[in-house]
Protein backbone atom coordinates (compact mmCIF):
# COMPACT_ATOMS: atom_id res chain seq x y z
CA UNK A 1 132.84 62.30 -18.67
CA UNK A 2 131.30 62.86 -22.12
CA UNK A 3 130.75 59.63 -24.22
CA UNK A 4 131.69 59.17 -27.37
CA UNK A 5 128.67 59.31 -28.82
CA UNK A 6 128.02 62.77 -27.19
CA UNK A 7 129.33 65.97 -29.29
CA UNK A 8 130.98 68.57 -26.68
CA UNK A 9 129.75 72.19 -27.55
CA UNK A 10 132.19 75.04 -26.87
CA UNK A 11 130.86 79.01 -26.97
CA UNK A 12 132.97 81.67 -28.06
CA UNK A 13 132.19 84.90 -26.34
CA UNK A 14 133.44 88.19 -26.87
CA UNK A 15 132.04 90.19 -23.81
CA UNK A 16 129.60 93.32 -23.90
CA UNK A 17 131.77 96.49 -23.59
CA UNK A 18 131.53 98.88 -20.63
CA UNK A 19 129.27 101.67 -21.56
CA UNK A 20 127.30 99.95 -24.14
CA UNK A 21 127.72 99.91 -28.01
CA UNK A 22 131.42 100.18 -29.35
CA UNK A 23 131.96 101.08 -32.86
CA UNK A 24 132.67 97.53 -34.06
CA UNK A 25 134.80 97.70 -37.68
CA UNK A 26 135.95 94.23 -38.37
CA UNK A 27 135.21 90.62 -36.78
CA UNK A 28 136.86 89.48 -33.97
CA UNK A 29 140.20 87.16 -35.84
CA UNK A 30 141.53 85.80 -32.79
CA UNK A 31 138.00 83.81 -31.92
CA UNK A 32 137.57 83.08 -35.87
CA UNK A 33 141.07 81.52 -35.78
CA UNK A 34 140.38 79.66 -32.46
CA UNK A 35 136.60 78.78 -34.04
CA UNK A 36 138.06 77.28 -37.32
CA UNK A 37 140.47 75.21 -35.39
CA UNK A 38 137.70 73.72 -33.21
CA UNK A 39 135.20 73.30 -36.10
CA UNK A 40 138.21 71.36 -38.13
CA UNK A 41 138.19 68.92 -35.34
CA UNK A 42 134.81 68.04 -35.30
CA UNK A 43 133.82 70.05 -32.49
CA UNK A 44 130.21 72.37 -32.84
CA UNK A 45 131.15 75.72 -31.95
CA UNK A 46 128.79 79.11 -31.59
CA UNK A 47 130.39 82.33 -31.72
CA UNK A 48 128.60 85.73 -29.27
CA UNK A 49 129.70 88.94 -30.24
CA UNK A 50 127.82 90.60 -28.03
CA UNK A 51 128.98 94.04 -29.00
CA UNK A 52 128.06 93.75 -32.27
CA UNK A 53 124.89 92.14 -31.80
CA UNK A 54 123.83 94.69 -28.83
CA UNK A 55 123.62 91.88 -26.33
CA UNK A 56 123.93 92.62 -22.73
CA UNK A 57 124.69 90.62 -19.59
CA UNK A 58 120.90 89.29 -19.79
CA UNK A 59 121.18 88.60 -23.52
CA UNK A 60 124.30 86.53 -23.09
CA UNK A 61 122.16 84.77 -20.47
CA UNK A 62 119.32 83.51 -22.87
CA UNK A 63 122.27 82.81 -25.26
CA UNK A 64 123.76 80.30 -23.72
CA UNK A 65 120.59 78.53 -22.60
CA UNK A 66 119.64 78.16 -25.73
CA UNK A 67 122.57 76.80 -26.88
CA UNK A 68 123.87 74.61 -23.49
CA UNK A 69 127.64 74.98 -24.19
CA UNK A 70 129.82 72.43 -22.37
CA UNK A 71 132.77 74.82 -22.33
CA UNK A 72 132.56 78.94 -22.67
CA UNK A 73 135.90 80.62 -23.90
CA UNK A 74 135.41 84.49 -23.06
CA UNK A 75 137.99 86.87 -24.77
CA UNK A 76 139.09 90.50 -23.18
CA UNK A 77 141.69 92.90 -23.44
CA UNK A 78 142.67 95.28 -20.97
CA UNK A 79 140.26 97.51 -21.11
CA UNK A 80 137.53 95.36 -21.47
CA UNK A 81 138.39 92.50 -18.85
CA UNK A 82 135.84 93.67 -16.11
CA UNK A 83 133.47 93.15 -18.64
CA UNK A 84 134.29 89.69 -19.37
CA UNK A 85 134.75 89.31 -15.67
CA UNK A 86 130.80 90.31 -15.23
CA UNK A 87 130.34 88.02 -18.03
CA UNK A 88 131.69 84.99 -16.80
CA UNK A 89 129.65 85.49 -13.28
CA UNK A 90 126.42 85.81 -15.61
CA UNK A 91 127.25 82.15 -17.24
CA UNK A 92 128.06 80.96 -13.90
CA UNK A 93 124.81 81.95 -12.90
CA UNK A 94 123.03 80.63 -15.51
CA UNK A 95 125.04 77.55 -16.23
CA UNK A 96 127.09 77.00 -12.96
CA UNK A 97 128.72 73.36 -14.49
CA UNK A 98 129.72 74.99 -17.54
CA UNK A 99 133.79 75.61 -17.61
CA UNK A 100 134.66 79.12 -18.52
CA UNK A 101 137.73 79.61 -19.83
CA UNK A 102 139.35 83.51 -20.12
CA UNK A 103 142.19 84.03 -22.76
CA UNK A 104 143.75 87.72 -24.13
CA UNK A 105 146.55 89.25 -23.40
CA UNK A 106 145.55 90.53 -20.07
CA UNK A 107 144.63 87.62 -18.66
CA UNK A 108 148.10 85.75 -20.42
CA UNK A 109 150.11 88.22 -17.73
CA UNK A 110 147.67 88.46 -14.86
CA UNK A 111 146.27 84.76 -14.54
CA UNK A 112 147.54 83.96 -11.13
CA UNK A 113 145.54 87.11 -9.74
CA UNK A 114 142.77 86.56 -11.35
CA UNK A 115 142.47 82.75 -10.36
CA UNK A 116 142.82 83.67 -6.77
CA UNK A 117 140.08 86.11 -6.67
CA UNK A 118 137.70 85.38 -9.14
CA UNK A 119 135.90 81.98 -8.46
CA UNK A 120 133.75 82.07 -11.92
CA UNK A 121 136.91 81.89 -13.80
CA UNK A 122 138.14 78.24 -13.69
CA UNK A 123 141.14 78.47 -16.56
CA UNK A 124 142.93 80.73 -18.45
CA UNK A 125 144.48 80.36 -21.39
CA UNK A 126 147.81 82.37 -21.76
CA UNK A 127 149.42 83.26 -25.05
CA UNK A 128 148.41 82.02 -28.70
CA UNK A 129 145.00 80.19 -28.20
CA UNK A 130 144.65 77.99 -30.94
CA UNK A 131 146.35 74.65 -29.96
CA UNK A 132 145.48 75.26 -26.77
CA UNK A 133 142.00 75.45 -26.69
CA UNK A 134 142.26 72.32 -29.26
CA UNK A 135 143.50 70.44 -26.75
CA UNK A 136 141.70 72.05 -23.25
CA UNK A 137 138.34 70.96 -25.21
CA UNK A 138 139.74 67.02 -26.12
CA UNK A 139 141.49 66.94 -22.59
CA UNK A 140 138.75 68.17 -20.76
CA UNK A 141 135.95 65.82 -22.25
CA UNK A 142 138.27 62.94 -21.44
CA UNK A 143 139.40 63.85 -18.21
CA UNK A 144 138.07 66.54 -16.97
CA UNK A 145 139.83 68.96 -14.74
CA UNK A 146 142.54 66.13 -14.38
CA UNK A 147 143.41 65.87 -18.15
CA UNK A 148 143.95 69.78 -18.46
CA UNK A 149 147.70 69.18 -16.27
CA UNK A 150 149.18 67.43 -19.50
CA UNK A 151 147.99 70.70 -21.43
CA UNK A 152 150.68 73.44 -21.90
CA UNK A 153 149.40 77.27 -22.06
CA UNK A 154 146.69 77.09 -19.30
CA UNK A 155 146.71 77.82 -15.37
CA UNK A 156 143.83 76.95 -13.71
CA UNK A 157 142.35 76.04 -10.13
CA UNK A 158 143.01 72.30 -8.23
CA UNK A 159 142.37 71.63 -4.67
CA UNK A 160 142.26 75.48 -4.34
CA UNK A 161 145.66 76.08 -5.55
CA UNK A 162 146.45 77.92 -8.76
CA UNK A 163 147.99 75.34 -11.24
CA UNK A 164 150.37 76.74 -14.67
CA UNK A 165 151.26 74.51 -16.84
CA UNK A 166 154.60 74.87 -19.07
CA UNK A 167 154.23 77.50 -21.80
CA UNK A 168 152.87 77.00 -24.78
CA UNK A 169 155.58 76.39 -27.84
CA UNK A 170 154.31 79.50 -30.33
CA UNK A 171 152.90 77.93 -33.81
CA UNK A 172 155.90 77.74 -35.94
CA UNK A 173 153.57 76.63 -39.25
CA UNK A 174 151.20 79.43 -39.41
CA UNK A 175 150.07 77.55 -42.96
CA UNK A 176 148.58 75.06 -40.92
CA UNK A 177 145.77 77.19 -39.67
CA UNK A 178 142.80 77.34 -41.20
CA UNK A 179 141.19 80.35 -42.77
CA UNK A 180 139.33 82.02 -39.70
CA UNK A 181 135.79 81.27 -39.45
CA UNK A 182 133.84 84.25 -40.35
CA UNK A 183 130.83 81.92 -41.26
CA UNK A 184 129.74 82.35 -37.53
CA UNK A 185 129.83 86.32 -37.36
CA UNK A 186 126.77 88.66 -38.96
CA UNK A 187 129.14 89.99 -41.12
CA UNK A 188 126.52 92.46 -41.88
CA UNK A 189 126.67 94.12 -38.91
CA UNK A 190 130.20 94.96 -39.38
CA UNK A 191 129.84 97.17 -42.23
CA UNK A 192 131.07 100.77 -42.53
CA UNK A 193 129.16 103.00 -44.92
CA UNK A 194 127.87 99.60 -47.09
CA UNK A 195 131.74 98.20 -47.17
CA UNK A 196 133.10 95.23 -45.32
CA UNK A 197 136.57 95.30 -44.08
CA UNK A 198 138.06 91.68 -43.28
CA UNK A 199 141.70 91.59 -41.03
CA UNK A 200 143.83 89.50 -42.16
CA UNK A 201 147.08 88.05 -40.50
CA UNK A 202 150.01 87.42 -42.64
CA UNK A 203 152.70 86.96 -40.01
CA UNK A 204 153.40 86.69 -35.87
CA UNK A 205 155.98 88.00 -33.66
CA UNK A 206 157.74 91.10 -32.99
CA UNK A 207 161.56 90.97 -32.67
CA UNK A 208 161.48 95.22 -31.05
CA UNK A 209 161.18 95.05 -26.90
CA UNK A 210 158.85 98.41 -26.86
CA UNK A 211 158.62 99.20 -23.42
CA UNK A 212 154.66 100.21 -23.96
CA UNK A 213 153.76 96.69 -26.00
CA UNK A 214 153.20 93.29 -25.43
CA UNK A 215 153.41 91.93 -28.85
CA UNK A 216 156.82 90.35 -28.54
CA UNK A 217 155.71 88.85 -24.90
CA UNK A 218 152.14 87.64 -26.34
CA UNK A 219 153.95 86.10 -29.77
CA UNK A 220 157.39 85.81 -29.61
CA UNK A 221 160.29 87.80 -30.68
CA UNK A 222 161.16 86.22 -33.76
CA UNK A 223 159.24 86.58 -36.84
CA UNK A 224 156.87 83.57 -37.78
CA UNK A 225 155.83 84.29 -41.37
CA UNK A 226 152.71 82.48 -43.33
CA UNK A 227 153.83 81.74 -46.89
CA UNK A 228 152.87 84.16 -49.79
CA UNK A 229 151.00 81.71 -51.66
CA UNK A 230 149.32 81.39 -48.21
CA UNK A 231 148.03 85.03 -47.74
CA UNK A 232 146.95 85.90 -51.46
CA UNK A 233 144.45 82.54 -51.46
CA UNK A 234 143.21 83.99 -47.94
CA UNK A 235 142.57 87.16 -49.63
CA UNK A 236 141.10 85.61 -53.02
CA UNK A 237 138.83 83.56 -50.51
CA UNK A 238 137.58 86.44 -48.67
CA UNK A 239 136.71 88.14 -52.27
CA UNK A 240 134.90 85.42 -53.44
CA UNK A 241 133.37 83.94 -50.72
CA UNK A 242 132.41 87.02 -48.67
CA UNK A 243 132.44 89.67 -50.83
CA UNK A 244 135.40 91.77 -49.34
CA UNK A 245 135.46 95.38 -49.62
CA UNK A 246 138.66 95.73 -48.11
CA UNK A 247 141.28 94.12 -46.18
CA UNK A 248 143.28 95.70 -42.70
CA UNK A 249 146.45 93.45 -42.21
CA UNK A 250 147.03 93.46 -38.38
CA UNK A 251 150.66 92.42 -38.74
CA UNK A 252 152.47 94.44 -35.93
CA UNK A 253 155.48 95.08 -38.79
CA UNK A 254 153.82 94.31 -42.64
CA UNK A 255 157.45 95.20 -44.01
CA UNK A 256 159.62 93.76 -41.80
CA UNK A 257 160.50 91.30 -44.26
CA UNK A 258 160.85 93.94 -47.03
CA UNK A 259 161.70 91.03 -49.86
CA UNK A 260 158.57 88.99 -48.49
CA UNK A 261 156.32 91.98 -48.33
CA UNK A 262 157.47 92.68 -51.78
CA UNK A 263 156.60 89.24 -53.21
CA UNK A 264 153.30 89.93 -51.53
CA UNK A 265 152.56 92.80 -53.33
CA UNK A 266 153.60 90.83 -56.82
CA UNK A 267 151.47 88.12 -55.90
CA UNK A 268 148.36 90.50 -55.18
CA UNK A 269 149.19 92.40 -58.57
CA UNK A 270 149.39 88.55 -60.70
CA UNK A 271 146.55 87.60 -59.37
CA UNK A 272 144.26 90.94 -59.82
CA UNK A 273 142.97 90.61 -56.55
CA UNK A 274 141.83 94.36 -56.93
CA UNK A 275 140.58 95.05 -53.32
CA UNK A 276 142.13 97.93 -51.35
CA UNK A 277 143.91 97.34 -48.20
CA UNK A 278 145.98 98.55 -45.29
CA UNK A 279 148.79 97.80 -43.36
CA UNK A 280 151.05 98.86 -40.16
CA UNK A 281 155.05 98.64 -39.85
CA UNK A 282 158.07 100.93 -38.64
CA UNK A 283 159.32 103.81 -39.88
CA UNK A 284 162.65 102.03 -40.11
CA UNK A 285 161.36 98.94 -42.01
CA UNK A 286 160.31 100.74 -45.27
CA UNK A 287 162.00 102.49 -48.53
CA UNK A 288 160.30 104.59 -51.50
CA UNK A 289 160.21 101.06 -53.35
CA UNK A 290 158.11 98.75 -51.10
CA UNK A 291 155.99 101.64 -50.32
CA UNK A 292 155.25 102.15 -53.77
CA UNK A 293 155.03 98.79 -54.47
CA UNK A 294 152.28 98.62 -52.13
CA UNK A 295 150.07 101.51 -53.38
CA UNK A 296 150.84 99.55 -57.28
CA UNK A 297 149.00 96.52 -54.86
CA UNK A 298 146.06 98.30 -53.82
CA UNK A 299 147.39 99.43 -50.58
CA UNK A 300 145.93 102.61 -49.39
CA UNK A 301 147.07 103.77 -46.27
CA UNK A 302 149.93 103.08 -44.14
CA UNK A 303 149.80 103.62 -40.31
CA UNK A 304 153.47 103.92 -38.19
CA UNK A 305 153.53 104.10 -34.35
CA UNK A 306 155.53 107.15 -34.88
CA UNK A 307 155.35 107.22 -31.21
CA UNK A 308 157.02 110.84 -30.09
CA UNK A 309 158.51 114.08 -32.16
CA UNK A 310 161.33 113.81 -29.32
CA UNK A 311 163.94 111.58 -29.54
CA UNK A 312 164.78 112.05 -25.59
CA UNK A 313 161.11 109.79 -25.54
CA UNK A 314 161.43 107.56 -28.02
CA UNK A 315 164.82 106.64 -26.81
CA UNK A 316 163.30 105.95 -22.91
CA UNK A 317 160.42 103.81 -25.52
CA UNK A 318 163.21 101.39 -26.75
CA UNK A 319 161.77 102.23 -29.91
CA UNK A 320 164.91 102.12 -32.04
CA UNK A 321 163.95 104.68 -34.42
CA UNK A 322 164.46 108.25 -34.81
CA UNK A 323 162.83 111.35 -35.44
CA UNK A 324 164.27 111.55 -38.93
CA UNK A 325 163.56 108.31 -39.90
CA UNK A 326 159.49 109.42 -38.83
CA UNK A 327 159.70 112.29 -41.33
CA UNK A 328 161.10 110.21 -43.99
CA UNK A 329 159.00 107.24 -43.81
CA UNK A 330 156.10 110.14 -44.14
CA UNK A 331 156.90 111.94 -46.36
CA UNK A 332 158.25 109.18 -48.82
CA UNK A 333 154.40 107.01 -47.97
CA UNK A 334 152.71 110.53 -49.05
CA UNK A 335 154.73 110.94 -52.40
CA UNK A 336 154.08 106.79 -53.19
CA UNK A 337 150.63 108.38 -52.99
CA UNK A 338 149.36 106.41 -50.07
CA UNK A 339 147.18 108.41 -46.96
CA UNK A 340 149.19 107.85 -43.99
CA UNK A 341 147.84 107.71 -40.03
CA UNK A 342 150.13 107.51 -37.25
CA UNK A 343 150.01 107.07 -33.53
CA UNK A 344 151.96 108.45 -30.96
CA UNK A 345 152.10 108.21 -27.29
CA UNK A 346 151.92 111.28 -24.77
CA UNK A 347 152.72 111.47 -20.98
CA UNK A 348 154.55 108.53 -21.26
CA UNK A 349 157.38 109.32 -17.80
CA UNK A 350 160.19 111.68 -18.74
CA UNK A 351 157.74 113.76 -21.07
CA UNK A 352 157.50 117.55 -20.27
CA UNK A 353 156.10 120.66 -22.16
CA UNK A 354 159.31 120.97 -23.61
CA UNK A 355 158.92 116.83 -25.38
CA UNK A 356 155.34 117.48 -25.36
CA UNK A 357 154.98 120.18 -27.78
CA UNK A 358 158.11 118.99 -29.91
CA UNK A 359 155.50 115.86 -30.90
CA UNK A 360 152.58 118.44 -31.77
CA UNK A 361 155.35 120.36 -34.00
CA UNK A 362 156.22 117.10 -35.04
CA UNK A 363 152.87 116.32 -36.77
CA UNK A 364 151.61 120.00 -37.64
CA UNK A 365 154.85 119.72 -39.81
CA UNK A 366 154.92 116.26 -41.70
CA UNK A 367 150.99 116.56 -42.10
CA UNK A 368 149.67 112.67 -42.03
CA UNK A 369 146.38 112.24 -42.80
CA UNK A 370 145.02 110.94 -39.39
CA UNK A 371 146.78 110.81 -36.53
CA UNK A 372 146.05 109.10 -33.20
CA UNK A 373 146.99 111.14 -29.88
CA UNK A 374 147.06 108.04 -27.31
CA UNK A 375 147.84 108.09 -23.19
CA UNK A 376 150.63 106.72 -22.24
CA UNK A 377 149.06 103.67 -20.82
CA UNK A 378 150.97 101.04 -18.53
CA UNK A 379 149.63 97.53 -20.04
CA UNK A 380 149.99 94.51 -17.27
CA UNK A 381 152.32 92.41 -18.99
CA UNK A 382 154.82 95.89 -20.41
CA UNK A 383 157.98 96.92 -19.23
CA UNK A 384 156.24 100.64 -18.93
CA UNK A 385 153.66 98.96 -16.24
CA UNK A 386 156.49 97.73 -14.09
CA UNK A 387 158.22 101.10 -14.16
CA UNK A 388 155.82 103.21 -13.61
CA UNK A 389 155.08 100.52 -10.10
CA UNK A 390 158.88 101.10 -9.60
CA UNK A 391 158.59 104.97 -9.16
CA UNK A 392 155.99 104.81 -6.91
CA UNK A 393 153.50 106.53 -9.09
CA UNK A 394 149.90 106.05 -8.38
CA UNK A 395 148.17 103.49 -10.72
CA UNK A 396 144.48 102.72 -11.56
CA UNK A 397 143.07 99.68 -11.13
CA UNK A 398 139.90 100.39 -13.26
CA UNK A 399 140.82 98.27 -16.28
CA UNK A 400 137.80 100.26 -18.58
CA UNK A 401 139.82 102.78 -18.49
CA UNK A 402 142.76 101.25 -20.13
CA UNK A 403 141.97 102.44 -23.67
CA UNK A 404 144.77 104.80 -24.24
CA UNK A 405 142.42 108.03 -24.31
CA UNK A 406 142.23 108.21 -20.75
CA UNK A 407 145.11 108.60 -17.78
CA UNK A 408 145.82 106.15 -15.88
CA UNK A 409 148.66 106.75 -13.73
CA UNK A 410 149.89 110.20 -11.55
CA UNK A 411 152.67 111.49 -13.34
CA UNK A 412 153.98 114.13 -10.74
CA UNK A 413 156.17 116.32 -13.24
CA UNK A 414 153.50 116.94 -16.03
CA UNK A 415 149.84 117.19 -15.27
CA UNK A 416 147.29 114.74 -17.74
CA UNK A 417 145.60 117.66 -17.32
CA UNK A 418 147.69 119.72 -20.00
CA UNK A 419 148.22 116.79 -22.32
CA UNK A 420 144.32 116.20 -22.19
CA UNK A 421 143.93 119.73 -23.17
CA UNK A 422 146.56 120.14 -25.87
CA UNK A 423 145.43 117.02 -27.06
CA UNK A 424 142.15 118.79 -27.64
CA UNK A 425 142.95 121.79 -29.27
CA UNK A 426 144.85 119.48 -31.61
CA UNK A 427 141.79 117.51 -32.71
CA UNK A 428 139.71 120.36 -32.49
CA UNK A 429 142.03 122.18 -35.25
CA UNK A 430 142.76 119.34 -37.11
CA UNK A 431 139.22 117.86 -37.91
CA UNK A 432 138.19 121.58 -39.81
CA UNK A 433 135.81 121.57 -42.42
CA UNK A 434 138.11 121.78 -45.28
CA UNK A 435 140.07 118.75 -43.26
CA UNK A 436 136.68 116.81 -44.13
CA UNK A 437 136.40 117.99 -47.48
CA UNK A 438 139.77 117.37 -48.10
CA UNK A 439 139.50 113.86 -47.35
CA UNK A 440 136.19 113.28 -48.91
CA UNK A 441 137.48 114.21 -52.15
CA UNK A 442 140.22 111.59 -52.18
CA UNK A 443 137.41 108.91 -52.88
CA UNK A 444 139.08 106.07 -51.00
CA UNK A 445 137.53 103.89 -48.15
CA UNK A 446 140.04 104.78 -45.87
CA UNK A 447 139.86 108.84 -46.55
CA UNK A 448 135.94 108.58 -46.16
CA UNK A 449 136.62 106.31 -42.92
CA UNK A 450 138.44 109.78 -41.80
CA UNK A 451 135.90 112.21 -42.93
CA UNK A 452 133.32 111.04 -40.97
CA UNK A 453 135.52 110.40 -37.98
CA UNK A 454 136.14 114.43 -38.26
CA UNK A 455 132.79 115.07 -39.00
CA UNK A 456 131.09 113.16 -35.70
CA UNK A 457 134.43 114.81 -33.71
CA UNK A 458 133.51 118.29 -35.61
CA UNK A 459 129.18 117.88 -34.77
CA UNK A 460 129.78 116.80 -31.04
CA UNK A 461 132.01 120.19 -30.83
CA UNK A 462 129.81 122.24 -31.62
CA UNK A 463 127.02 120.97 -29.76
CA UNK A 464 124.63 118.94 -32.04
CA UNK A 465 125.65 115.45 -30.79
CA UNK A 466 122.10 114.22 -31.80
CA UNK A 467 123.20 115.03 -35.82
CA UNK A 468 126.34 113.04 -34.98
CA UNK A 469 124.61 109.63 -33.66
CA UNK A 470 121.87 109.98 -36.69
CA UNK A 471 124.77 110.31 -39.06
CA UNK A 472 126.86 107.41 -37.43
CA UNK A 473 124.02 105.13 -37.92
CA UNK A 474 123.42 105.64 -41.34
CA UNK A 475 126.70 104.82 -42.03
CA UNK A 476 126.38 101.74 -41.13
CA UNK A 477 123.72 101.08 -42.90
């Protein structure tokens, strides 16, 4: 295999999307964790982003030529995975010796189907990626395809049978990581009007069982927490270092640990980090005190999965909250003085008109500041995707479509065709003109992040599209 003398190479790739460029906000954390890792072991890692840098299939082509990676680690979610698919047969092409290696959360539940029927995949990586990957690269350029059986986390092909090793033990130390490496991404071409947002990821695990999510399946249902000390010198780091406009925690619950969350917020104050940020958690997981704790931080905005203004649907969600507790954790975020943005989920099976319009209500009444209408949308991996399978319901197979703004299952007793509508005339009288002046007023990053989200909605409406794409790329600029 590869002497010692030799230095393996590993690509990072992060596929081009279906239907060209995607608005692209932040750098990609789970390569820039994987990327650090690698890099802290000696290894000489390249990161593609092809989204961001507008590279297509060919693009990725002349990519890795130039750079003759050993090993290619492609990245997908749902919705993009028959990109990465047409990805990995492009690298095959051009590189057939090359290993290619698929990880996400997609690929984590379906690996066994897409062993069998995809021969320019040769391993998947399921679940956290880190570790993993550490040791698939030292294993491999040892062994080869013989050393990856003593690696937990992967599945992969031998003697044309599909191979799993045990899973993975989660990372119990999240300390022990190092800062992701956002040396390797144009950071530039991340900005959003002239500001740079950096994610940042303060804890792992999810100890709710939503029937819609994987997060609990993908990291674990207990709560694996980086110390505090931990997360303010991440975000003093990205200040210094990178010039940080902002930072987007991607914690699936910021606040579950209310007296953690709290020393967080001290910690930011002590230290005068003075960089606005935002955050997701539960409606049942906050109080008047952390949230204004948080806006005395910096913190900004505040998005819940509010998920449905009927409890009949968030109780067939396993969500564990109720409607009250939505229009409390609202209305107490708006008087701490932060913008809220929630999400909720429609057509999900037991909605009717009836549920349907009690979640439009719902929002018309508590007023957020942005709210996201999503599709119901049966993840592989979710306890929604196996029920919707049980009730015989027609189901797409057309991953690109699995972005939550499109239907992707029959539901017999309400049409997607009236939730796509209402959902319409929702947007359509939400994102007003005053709606954008209202928001533009506020000053914030996050309020102008919303203005011009209503304003390209609000130009495409009324049929000057062309404004709309000038505008979009200006600010970016």
């Amino acid at each position: 295999m590869f002497g010692e003398e030799e230095k393996i190479k590993v690509a990072l790739v992060n596929p081009p999307y279906p239907g060209g460029l995607v608005d692209y906000q932040v750098p990609c954390i789970g390569l820039a964790y994987i990327t650090a890792v690698l890099e802290k072991n000696g290894y000489e890692v390249r990161v593609i982003d092809c989204p961001v840098l507008h590279i297509n299939l060919k693009g990725l082509e002349q990519e890795i030529t130039r750079f003759e990676p050993d090993i290619i680690g492609v990245t997908s979610v749902t919705a993009t995975f028959q990109s990465a698919l047409q990805a990995a047969h492009a690298i095959k092409e051009t590189c057939p010796d090359v290993l290619v290696v698929l990880g996400g959360p997609h690929a984590s539940f379906m690996d066994e189907e897409i062993l069998r029927g995809n021969s320019d995949v040769d391993v998947v990586v399921r679940g956290e990626g880190e570790e993993t990957m550490l040791d698939l690269v030292h294993c491999f350029s040892k062994d080869g395809l013989k050393g990856l059986h003593g690696v937990a986390g992967l599945s992969f092909r031998d003697g044309g049978q599909v191979v799993r090793t045990p899973n993975r033990p989660l990372i119990q130390n999240l300390d022990q990581l190092p800062y992701p490496a956002y040396k390797h991404f144009p950071l530039n071409k991340y900005r959003v009007s002239g500001r740079l947002i950096f994610p940042v990821v303060t804890s792992r695990g999810c100890p709710y069982q939503c029937t819609f999510c994987v997060a609990s399946h993908m990291f674990g249902k207990t709560l694996r927490a980086r110390s505090v000390g931990n997360v303010v010198d991440e975000l003093e780091w990205l200040r210094d270092e990178y010039g940080a406009d902002a930072y987007t925690f991607y914690d699936d619950i910021f606040t579950f640990d209310v007296e953690r969350a709290l020393k967080i917020c001290e910690e930011i104050k002590n230290r005068k980090i003075g960089i606005p940020w935002d955050c997701q958690t539960r409606v049942d997981r906050v109080s008047p005190k952390i949230l204004t704790k948080m806006r005395e931080a910096g913190c900004e905005l505040v998005s819940f999965g509010v998920e449905s203004g009927s409890q009949k649907i968030l109780d067939a969600m396993k969500k564990g909250t109720t409607v009250e507790q939505n229009e409390k954790a609202i209305k107490w975020a708006k008087q701490a003085g932060l913008s809220v943005s929630i999400s909720v989920i429609l057509g999900y099976p037991g909605e009717t008109e009836e549920t349907l319009k009690q979640t439009i209500n719902f929002i018309k009444k508590t007023q957020p500041d942005d709210a996201f209408l999503c599709i119901a949308t049966p993840y592989p991996g979710t306890e929604l995707y196996n029920l919707v399978k049980s009730l015989g319901w027609r189901i797409s197979r057309e991953w690109s479509k699995y972005e939550m703004q499109t239907p992707v299952f029959e539901n017999p007793h309400l049409p997607f065709a009236k939730i796509t509508k209402e959902r319409e005339i929702f947007y359509n009288q939400l994102y007003s003109p005053s709606y954008i002046i209202r928001q533009s007023l506020k000053g914030n990053i996050y309020s102008t992040l919303m203005a011009q989200t209503a304003l390209h909605q609000l130009l495409w409406r009324i049929k000057i599209p062309w404004v709309s794409v000038i505008f979009k790329k200006i600010m970016r600029l």
